[in-house]
Every structure is written in C-alpha cells, then in structure tokens.
N, C-alpha and C. Protein backbone atom coordinates (compact mmCIF):
# COMPACT_ATOMS: atom_id res chain seq x y z
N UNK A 1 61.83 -133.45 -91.17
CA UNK A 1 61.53 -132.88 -92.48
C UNK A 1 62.20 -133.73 -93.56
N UNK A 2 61.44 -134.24 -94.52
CA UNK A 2 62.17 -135.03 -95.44
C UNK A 2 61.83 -134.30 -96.98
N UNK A 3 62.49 -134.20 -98.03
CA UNK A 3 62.69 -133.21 -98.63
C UNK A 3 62.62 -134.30 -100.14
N UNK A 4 61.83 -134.78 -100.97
CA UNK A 4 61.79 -135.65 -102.09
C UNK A 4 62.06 -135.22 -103.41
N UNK A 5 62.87 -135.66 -104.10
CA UNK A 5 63.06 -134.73 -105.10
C UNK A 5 63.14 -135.97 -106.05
N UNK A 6 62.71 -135.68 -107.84
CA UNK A 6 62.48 -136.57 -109.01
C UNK A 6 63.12 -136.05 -109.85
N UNK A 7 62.82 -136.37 -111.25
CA UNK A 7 63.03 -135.81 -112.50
C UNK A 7 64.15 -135.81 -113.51
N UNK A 8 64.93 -136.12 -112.54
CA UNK A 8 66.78 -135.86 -113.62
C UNK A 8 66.86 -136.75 -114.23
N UNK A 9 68.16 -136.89 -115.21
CA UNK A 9 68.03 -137.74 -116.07
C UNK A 9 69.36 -137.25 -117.20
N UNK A 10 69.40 -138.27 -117.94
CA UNK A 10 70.16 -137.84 -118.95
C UNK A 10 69.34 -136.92 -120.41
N UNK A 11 69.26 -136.11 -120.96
CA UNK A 11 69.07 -135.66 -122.34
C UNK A 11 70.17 -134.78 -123.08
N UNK A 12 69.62 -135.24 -124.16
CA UNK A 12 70.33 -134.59 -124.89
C UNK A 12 69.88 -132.88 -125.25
N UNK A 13 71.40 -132.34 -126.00
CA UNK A 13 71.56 -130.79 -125.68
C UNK A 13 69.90 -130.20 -126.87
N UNK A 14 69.32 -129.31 -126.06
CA UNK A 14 68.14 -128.82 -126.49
C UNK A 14 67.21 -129.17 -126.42
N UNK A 15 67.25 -130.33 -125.58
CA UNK A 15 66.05 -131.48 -124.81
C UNK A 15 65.51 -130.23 -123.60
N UNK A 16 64.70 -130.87 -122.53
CA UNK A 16 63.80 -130.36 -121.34
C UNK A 16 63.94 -131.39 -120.36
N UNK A 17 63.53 -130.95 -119.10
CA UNK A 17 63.84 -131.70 -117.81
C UNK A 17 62.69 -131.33 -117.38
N UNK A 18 61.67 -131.60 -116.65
CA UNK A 18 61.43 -131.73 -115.34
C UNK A 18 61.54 -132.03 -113.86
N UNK A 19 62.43 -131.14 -113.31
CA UNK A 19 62.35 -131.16 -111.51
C UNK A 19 61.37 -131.33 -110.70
N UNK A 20 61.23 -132.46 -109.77
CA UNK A 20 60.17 -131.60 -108.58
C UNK A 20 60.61 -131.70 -107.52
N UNK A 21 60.76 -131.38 -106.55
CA UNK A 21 60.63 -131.64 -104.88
C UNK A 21 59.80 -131.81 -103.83
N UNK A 22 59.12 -132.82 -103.37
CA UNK A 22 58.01 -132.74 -102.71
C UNK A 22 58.77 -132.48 -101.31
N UNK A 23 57.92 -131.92 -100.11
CA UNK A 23 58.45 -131.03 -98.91
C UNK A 23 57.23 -132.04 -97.70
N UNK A 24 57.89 -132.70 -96.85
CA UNK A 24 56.59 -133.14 -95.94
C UNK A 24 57.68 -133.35 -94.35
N UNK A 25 57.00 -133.51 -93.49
CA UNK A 25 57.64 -133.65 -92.45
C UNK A 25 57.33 -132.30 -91.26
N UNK A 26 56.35 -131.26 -91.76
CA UNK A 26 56.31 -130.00 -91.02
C UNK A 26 54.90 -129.68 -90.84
N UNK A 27 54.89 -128.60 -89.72
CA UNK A 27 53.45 -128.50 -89.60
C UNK A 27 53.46 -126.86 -90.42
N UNK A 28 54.19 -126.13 -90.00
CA UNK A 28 54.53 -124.96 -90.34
C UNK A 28 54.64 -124.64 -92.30
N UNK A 29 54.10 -123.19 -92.35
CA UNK A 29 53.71 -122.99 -93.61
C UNK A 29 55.38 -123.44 -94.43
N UNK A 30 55.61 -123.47 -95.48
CA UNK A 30 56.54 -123.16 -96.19
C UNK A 30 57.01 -121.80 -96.77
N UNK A 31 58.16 -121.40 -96.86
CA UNK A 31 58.37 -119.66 -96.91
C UNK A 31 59.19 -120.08 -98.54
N UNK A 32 60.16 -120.23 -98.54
CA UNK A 32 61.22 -120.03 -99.66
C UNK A 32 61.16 -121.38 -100.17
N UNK A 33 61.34 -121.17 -101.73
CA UNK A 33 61.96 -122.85 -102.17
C UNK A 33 62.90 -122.61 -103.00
N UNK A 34 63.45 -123.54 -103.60
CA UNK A 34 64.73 -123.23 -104.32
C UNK A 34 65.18 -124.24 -104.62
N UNK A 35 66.13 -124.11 -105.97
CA UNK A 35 66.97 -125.14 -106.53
C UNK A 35 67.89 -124.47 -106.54
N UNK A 36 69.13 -125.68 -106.59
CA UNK A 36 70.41 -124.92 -106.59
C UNK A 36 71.23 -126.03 -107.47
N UNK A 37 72.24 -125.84 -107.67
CA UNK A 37 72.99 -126.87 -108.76
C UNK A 37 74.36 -126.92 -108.32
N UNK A 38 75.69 -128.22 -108.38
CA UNK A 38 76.89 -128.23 -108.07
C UNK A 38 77.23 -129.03 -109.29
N UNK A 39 77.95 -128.46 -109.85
CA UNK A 39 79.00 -129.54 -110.90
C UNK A 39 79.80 -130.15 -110.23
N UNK A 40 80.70 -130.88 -111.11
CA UNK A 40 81.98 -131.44 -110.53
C UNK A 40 83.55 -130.60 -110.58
N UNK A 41 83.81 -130.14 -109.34
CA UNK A 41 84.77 -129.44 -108.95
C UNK A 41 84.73 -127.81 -109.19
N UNK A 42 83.28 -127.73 -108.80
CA UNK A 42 82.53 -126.46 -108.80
C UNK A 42 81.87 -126.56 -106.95
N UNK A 43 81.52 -124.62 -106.95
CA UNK A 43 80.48 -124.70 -105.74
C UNK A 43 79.32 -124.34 -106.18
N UNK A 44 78.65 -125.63 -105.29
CA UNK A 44 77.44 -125.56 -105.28
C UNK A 44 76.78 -123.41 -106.05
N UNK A 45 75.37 -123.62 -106.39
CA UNK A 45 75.34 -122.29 -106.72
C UNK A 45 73.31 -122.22 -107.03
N UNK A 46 73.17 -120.94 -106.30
CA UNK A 46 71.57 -120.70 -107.14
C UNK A 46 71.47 -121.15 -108.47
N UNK A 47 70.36 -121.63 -108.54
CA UNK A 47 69.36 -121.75 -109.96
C UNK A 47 68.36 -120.88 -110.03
N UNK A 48 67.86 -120.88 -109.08
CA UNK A 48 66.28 -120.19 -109.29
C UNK A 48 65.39 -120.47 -107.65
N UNK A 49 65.30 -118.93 -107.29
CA UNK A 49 64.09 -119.51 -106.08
C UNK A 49 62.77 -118.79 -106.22
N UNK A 50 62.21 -118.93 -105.28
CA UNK A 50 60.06 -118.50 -105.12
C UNK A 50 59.97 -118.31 -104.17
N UNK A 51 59.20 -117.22 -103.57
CA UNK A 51 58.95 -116.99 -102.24
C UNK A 51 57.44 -117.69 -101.95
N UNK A 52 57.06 -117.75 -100.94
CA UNK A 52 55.94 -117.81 -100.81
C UNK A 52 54.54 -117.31 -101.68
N UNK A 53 54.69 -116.14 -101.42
CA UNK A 53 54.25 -114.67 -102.38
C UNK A 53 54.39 -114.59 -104.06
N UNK A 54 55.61 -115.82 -104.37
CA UNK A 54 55.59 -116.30 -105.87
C UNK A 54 56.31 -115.54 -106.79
N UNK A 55 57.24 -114.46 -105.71
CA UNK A 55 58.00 -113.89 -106.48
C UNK A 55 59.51 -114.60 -106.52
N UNK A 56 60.25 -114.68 -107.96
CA UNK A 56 60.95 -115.76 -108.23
C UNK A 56 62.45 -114.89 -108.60
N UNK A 57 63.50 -115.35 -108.99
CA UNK A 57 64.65 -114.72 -108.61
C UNK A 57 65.53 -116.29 -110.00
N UNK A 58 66.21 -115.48 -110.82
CA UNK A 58 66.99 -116.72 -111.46
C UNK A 58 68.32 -116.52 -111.79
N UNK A 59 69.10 -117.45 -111.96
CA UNK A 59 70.41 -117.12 -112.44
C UNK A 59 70.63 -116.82 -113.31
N UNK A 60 71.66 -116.20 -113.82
CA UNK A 60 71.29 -114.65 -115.58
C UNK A 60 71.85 -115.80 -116.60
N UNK A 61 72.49 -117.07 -116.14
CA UNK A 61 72.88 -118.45 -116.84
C UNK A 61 71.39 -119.28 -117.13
N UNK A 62 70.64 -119.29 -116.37
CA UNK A 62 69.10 -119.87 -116.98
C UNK A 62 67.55 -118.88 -117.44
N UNK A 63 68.50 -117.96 -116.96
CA UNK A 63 66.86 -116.81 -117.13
C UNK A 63 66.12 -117.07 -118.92
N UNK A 64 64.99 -117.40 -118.88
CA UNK A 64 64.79 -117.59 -120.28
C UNK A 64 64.98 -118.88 -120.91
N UNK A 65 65.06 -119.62 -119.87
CA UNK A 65 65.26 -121.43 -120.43
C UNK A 65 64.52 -122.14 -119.34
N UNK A 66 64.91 -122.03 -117.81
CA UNK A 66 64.55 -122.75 -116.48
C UNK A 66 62.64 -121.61 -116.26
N UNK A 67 62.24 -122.31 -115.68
CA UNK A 67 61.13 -121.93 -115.13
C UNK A 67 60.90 -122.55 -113.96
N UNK A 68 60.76 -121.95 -112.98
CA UNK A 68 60.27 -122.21 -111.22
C UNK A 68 58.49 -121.92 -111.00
N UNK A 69 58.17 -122.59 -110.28
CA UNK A 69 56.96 -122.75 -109.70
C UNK A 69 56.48 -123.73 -108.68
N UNK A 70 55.70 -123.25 -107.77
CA UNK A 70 55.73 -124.19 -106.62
C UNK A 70 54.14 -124.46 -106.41
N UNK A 71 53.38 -125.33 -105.68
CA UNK A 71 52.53 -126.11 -105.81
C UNK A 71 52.34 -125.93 -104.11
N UNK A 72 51.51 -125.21 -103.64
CA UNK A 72 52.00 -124.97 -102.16
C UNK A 72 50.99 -125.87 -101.43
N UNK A 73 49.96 -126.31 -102.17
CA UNK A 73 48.82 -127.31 -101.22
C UNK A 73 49.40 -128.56 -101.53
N UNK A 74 50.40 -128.87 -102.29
CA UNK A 74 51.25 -130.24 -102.19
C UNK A 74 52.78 -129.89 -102.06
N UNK A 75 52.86 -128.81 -101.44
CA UNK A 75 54.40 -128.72 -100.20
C UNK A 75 55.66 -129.19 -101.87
N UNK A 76 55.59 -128.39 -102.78
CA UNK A 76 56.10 -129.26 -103.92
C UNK A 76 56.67 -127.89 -104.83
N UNK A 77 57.68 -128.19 -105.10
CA UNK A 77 58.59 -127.29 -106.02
C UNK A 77 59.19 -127.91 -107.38
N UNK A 78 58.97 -126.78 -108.24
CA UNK A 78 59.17 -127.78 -109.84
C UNK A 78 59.87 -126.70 -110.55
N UNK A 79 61.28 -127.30 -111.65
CA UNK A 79 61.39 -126.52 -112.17
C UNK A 79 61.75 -127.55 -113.27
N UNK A 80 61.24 -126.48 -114.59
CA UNK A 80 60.89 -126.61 -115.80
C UNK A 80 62.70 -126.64 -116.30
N UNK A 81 62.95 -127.03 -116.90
CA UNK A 81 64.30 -126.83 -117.89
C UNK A 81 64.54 -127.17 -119.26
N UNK A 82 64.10 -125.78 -119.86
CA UNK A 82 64.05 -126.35 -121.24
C UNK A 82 65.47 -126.00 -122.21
N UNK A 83 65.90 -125.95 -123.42
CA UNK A 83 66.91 -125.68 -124.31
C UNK A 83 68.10 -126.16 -123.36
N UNK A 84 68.15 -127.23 -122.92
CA UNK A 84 69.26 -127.55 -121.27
C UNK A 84 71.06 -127.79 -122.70
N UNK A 85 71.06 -127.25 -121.89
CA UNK A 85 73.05 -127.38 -122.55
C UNK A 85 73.85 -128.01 -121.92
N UNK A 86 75.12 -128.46 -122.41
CA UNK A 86 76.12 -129.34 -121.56
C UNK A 86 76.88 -128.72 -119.80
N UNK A 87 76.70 -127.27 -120.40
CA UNK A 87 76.98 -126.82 -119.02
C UNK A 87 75.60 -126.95 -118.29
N UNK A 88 74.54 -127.46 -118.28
CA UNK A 88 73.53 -127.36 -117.18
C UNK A 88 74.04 -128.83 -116.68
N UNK A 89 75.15 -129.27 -116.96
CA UNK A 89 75.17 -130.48 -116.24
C UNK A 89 75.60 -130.42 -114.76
N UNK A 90 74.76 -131.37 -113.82
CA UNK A 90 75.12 -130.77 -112.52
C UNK A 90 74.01 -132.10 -111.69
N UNK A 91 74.54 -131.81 -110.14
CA UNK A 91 73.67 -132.52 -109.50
C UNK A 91 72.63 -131.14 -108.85
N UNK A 92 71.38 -131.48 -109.34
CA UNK A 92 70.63 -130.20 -108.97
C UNK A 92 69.65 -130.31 -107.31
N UNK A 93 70.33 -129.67 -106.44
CA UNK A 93 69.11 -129.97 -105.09
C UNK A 93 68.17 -129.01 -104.70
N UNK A 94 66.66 -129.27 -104.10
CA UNK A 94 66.44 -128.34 -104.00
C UNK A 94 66.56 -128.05 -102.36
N UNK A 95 65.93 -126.43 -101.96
CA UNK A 95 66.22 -125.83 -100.71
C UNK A 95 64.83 -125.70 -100.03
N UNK A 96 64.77 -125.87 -98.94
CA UNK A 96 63.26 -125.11 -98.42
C UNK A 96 63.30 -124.45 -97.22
N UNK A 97 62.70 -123.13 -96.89
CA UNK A 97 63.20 -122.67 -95.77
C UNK A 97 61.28 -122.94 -95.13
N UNK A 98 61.20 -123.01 -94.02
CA UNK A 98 60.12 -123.08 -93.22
C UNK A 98 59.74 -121.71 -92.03
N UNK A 99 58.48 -121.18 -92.36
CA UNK A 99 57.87 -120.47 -91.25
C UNK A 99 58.88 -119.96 -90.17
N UNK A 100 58.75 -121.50 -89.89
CA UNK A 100 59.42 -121.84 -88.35
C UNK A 100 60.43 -123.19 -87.89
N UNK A 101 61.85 -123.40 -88.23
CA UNK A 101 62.66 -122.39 -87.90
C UNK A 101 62.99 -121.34 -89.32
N UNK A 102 62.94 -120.00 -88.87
CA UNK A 102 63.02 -119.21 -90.54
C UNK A 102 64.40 -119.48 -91.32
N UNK A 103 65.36 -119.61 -90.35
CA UNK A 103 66.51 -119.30 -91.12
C UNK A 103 67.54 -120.82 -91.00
N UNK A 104 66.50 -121.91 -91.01
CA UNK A 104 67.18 -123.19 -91.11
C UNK A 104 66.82 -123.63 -92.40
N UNK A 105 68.20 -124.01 -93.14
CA UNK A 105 68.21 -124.95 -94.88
C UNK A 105 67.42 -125.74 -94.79
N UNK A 106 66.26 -126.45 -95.42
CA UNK A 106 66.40 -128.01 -95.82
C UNK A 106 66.77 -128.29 -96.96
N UNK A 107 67.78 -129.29 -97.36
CA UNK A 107 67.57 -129.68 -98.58
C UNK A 107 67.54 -131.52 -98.73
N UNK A 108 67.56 -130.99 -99.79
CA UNK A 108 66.74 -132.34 -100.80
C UNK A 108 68.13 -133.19 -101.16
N UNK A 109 68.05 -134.69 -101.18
CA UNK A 109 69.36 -135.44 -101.49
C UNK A 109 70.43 -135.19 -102.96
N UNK A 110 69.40 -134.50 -103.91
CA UNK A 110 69.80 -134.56 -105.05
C UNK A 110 69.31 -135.15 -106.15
N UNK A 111 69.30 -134.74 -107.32
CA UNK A 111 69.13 -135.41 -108.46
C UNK A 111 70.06 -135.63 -109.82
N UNK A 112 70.62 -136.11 -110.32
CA UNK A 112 71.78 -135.85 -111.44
C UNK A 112 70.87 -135.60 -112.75
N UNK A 113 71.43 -134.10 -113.22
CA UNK A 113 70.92 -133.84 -114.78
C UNK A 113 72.26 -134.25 -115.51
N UNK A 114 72.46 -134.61 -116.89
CA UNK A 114 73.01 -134.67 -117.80
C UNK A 114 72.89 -134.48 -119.18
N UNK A 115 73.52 -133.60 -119.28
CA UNK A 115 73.41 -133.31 -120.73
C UNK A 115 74.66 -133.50 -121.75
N UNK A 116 74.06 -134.63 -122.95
CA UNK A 116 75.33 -134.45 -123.52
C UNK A 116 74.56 -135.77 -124.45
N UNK A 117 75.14 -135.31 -125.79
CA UNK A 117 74.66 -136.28 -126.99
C UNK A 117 75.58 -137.54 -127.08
C-alpha cells in the first residue's frame, strides 16, 4: 500500500492550501480517510476524517476553515484549508484504513504546511 500525498507549502496567514492523498496498492474497498497534523514538539493529532458513507468529523481548531472530501473512484483524499493561521503550522499526514485489514493505519509520508508572513 503506498499512500501519496501533495499540496503543502508555505503561505501566508489568511492564504488556502490544498491537500491531497492519493491511496493505491489495494484491492480492497477503502473505509476511513483522514488527515492528521504534528507540530514541532507536539503529538501528532486529528484534523479531520470521512468515512466511506461521507460522514466527516473535524477538529473544533479547524471546523469552519478546513474542508475534507474524498474522491473514492481515484482512492484520493483532499483537504481544503482556507483562512490557515500560524498555528496551522505542522507536518500534515494523511490516514487510510482499508476494508481489509479493518483496523490497520496507513499513512502517508507527510507534507509540511507553513504559515507565516
């Protein structure tokens, strides 16, 4: 399972990001996706996930700025980040859980957001 992820970057505060994660390596449907975020000398922590079913779940720190959505006939997870602030700075990865095994992680290598003028 190899887990592709794009988008990060530096902007400045009140700028937008685009995330994606492309998901390939499986035969089995995809169940959960997810981003998650780690600062520096922080733990790792939810951002925002989607079930299959498209029901989505966010952290009460992005609710109303981040937007999740997944792309399921291209195995692909995206999240939107708009009004991004200096605390959204972070290396953001995403998660994917599969069908089958249900309750095994994948994640994605990472991407670095930065924010800061």
């Amino acid at each position: 399972v190899q887990l592709v992820e794009s988008g990060g970057g530096l902007v400045q505060p009140g700028g937008s990001l685009r995330l994606s994660c492309a998901a390939s390596g499986s035969i089995f449907r995809i169940e959960a996706m997810g981003w998650y975020r780690q600062a520096p000398g922080k733990q790792r922590e939810l951002v925002a996930d989607i079930t299959s079913g498209g029901n989505t779940n966010y952290a009460d720190s992005v609710k109303g700025r981040f937007t999740i959505s997944r792309d399921n006939a291209k195995s692909t997870v995206f999240l939107q980040m708009n009004s991004l602030k200096p605390e959204d700075t972070a290396v953001y990865y995403c998660k994917v859980n599969f069908e089958v095994p249900l309750n095994v992680d994948y994640w994605g290598q990472g991407t670095q957001v930065t924010v800061s003028s």
